[in-house]
Protein backbone atom coordinates (compact mmCIF):
# COMPACT_ATOMS: atom_id res chain seq x y z
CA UNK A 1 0.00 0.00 0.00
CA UNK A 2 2.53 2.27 1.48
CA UNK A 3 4.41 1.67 -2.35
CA UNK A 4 1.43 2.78 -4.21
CA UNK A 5 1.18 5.77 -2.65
CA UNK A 6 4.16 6.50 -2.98
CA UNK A 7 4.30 6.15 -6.36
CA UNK A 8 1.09 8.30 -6.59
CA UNK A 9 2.78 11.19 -5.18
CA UNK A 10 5.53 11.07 -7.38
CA UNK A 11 3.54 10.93 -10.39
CA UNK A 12 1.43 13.62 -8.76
CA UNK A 13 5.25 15.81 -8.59
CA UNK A 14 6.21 14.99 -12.39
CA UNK A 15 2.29 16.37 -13.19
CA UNK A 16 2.83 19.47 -11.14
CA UNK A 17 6.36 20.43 -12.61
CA UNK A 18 4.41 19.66 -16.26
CA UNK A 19 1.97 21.96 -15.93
CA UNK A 20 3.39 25.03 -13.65
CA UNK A 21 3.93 27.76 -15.94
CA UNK A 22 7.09 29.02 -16.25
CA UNK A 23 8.99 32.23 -14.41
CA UNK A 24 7.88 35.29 -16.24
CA UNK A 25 10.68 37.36 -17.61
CA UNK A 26 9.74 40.91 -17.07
CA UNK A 27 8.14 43.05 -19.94
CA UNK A 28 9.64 46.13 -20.89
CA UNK A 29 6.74 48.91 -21.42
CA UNK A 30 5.09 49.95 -24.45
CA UNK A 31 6.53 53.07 -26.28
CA UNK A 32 3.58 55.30 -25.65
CA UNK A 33 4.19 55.01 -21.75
CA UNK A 34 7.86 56.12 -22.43
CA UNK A 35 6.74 59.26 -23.00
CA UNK A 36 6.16 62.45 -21.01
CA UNK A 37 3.19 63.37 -21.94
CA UNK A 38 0.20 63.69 -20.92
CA UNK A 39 -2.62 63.20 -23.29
CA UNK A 40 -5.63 65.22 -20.91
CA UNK A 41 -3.68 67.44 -19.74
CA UNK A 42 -2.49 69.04 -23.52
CA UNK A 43 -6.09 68.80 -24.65
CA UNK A 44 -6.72 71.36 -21.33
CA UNK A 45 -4.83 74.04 -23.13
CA UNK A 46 -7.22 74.11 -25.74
CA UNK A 47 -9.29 76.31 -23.37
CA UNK A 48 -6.94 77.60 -21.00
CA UNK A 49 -5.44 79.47 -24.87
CA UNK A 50 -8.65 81.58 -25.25
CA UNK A 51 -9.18 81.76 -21.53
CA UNK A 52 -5.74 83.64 -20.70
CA UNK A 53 -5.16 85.13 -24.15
CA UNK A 54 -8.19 86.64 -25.07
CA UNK A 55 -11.06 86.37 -22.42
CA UNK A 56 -8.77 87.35 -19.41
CA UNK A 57 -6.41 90.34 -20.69
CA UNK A 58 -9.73 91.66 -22.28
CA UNK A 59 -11.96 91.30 -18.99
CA UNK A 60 -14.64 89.51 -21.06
CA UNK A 61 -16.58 87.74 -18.15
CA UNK A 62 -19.13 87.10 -20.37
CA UNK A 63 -17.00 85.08 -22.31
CA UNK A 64 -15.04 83.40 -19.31
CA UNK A 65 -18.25 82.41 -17.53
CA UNK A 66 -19.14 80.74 -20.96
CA UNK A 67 -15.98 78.43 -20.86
CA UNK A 68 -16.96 76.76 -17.57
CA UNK A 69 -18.28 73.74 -18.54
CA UNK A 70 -15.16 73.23 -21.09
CA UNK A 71 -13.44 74.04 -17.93
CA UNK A 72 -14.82 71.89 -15.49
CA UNK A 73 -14.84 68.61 -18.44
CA UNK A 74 -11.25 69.01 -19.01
CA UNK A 75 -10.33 69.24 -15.61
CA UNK A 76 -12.51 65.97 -15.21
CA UNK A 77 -10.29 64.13 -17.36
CA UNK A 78 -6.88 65.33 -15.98
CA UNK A 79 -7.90 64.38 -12.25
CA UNK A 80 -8.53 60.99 -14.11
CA UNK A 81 -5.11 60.73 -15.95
CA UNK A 82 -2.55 58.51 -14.88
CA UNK A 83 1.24 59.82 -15.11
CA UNK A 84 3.36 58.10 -17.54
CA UNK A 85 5.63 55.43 -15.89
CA UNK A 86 8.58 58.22 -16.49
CA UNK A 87 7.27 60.33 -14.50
CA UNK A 88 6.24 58.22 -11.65
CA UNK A 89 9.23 59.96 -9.15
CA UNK A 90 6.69 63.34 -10.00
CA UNK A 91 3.79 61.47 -8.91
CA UNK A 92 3.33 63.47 -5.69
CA UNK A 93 3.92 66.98 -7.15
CA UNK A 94 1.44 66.16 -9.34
CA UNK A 95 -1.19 64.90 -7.19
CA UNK A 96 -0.38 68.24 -5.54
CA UNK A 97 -0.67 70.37 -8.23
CA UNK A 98 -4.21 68.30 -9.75
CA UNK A 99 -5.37 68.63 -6.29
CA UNK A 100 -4.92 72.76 -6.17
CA UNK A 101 -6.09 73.01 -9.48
CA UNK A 102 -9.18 71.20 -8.11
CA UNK A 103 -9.88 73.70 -5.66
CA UNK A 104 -9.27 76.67 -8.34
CA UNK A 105 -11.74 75.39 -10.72
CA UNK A 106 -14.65 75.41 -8.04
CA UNK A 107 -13.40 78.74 -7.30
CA UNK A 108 -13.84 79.49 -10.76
CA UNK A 109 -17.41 77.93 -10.58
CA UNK A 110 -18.68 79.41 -7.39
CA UNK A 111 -17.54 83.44 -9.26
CA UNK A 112 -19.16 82.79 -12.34
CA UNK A 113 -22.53 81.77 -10.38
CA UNK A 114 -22.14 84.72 -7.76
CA UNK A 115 -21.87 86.92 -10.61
CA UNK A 116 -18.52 88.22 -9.09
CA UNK A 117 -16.60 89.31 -11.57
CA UNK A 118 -13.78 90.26 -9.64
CA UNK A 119 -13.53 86.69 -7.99
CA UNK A 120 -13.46 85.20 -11.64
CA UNK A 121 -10.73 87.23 -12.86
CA UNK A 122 -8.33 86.56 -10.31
CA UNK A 123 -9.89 82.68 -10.59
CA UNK A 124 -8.46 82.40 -13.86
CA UNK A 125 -5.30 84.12 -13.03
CA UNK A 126 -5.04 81.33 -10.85
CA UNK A 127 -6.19 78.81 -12.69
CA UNK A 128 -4.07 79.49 -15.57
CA UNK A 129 -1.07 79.79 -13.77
CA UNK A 130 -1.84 76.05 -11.95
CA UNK A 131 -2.12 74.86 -15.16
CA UNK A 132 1.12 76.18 -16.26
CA UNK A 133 2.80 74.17 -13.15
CA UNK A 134 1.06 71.14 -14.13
CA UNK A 135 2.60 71.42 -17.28
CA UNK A 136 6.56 71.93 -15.89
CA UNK A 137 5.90 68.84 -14.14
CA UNK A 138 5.48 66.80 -17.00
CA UNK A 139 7.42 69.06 -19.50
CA UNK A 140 11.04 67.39 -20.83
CA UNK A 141 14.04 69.86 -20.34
CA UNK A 142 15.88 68.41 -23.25
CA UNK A 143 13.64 66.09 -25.91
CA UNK A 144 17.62 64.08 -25.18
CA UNK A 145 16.61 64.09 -21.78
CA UNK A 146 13.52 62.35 -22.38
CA UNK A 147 15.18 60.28 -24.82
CA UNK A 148 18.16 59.25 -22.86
CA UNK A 149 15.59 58.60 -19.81
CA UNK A 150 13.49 56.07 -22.01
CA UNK A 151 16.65 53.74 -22.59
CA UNK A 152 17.53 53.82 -18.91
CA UNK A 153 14.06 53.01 -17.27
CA UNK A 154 13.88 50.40 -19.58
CA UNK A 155 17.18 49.21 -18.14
CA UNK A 156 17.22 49.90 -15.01
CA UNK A 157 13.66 48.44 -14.48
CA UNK A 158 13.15 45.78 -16.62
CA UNK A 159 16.48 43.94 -17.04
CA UNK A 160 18.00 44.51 -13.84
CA UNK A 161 16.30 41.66 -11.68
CA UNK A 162 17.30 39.19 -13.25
CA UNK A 163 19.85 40.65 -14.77
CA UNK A 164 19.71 40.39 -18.87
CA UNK A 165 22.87 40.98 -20.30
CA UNK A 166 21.55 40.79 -23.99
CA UNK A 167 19.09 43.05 -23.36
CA UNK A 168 21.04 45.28 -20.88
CA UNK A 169 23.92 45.59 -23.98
CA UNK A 170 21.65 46.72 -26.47
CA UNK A 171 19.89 49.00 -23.89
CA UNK A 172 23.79 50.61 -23.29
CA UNK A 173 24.70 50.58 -26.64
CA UNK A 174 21.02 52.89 -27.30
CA UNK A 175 22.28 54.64 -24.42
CA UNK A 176 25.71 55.37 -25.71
CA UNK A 177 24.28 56.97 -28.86
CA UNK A 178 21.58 58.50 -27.11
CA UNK A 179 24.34 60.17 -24.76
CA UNK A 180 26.33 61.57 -27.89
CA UNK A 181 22.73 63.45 -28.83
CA UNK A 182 22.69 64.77 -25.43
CA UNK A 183 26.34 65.81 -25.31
CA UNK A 184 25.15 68.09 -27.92
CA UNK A 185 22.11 69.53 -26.89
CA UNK A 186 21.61 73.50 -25.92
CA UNK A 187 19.19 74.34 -23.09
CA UNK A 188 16.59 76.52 -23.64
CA UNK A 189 17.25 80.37 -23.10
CA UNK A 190 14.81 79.95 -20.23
CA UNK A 191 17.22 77.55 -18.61
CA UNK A 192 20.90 79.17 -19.08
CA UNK A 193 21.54 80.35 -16.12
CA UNK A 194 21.59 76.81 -14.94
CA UNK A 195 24.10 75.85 -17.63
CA UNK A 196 27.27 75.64 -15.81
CA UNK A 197 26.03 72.97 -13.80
CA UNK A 198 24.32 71.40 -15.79
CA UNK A 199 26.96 70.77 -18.17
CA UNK A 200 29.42 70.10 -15.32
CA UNK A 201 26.77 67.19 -14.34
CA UNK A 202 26.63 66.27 -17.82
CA UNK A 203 29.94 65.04 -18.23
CA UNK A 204 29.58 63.17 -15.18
CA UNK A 205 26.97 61.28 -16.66
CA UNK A 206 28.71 61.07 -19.82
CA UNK A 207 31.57 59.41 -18.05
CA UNK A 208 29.88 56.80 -16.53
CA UNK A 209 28.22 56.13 -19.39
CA UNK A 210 31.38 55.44 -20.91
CA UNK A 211 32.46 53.34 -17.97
CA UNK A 212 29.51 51.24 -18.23
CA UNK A 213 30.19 50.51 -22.43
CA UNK A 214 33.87 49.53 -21.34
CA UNK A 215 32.37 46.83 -19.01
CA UNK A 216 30.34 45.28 -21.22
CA UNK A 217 33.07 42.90 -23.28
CA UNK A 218 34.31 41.53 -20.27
CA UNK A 219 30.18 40.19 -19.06
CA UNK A 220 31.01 40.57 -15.11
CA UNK A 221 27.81 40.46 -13.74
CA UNK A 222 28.07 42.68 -10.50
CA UNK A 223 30.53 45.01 -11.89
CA UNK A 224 27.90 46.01 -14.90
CA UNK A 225 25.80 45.96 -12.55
CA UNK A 226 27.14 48.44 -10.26
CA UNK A 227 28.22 51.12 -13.04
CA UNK A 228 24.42 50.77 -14.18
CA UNK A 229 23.89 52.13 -10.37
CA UNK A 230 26.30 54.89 -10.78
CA UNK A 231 24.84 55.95 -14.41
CA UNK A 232 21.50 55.77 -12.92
CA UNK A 233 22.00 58.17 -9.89
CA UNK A 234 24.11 60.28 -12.43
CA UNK A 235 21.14 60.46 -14.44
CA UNK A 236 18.82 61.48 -11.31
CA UNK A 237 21.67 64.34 -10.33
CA UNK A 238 21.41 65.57 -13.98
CA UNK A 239 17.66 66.10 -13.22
CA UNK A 240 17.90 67.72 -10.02
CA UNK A 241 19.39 70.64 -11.47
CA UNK A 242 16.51 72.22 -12.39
């Protein structure tokens, strides 16, 4: 007796191990989520153009009380949106910033049914310039920025654990090319006073990108490994300058 079970159980085992499915490997996002955009908050500007352009400068309540419900539907679908996965370290500014533009738009609303004009002018003062914040949030500095920053998430979080080093070579080898672009990119004029450190903090990054490439022909595991952890918090210092 004691025989056929045992025999049961083992056949039971080799059944098991047939039909367990096998260890996910991790999958790398889609393109659209490598992006930093985001899609609800661009179509806002659509009113907040005519709203602080024309309506606003002019003092044409009329026409500012008019745009509420565009208002209050756009605003509907940005409290709704979902930040990209790049942007996911912004996640609490924005929730911030979504949460005071909130509180603007029913100021906005509560004016244009007092019939205080005053109130609604400085509403959309307001509200435009919350909008504007909500937009630096999500804005790239450098389009080679956002680039370079698609490569690396990609690495960083998809091929680290456990580590890929197919994947993670062609993800440095992007990176590498995608570092050359940025070597060569020009801030904005909005941005130059920030210039000397950022391009002191871009050479840093260019460096250990660099070290990282060198690594790569001789496949050691934990020292790739650990130059991806340098060129990563490079990458985040680069950021923090602005």
């Amino acid at each position: 007796m004691s025989r056929c079970v045992s025999l049961m159980i083992a056949a039971c085992a080799l059944v098991g191990l047939a039909i367990a499915p096998a260890v996910a490997q991790p999958v790398p996002p889609k393109p659209e989520a490598l992006t930093s955009s985001v899609p609800a908050l661009d179509a806002m500007h659509e009113v907040i153009m005519p709203l602080w352009h024309d309506a606003w400068p002019n003092k044409d309540v009329k026409a500012m009380a008019a745009m509420l419900p565009d208002i209050e539907k756009h605003f509907a679908a940005v409290n709704k949106a979902e930040l990209p996965l790049l942007l996911r370290d912004k996640k609490a500014a924005w929730v911030a910033g979504v949460d005071d533009l909130k509180q603007t738009v029913a100021a906005y609303k509560a004016a244009v049914t007092a019939g205080d004009n005053e109130a609604l002018l400085k509403a959309a003062e307001k509200l435009h310039g919350q909008y504007e914040a909500l937009e630096k949030i999500v804005r790239p500095i450098l389009k080679e920025m956002e680039d370079f920053h698609a490569s690396l998430y990609v690495l960083y979080h998809h091929q680290m654990s456990p580590f890929q080093l197919a994947q993670a070579s062609e993800s440095i080898a992007a990176l590498k090319v995608k570092m050359d672009a940025l070597n060569n990119a020009t801030l904005p004029d909005r941005l130059k006073a920030k210039a000397d450190a950022f391009n002191t903090q871009r050479a840093r990054l260019s460096k250990s990108v660099d070290e990282v490439t060198a690594l790569l022909a001789g496949k050691d595991e934990p020292k790739i490994k650990a130059a991806i952890e340098v060129m990563h918090a490079q990458y985040e210092n680069l950021e923090k300058v602005f």
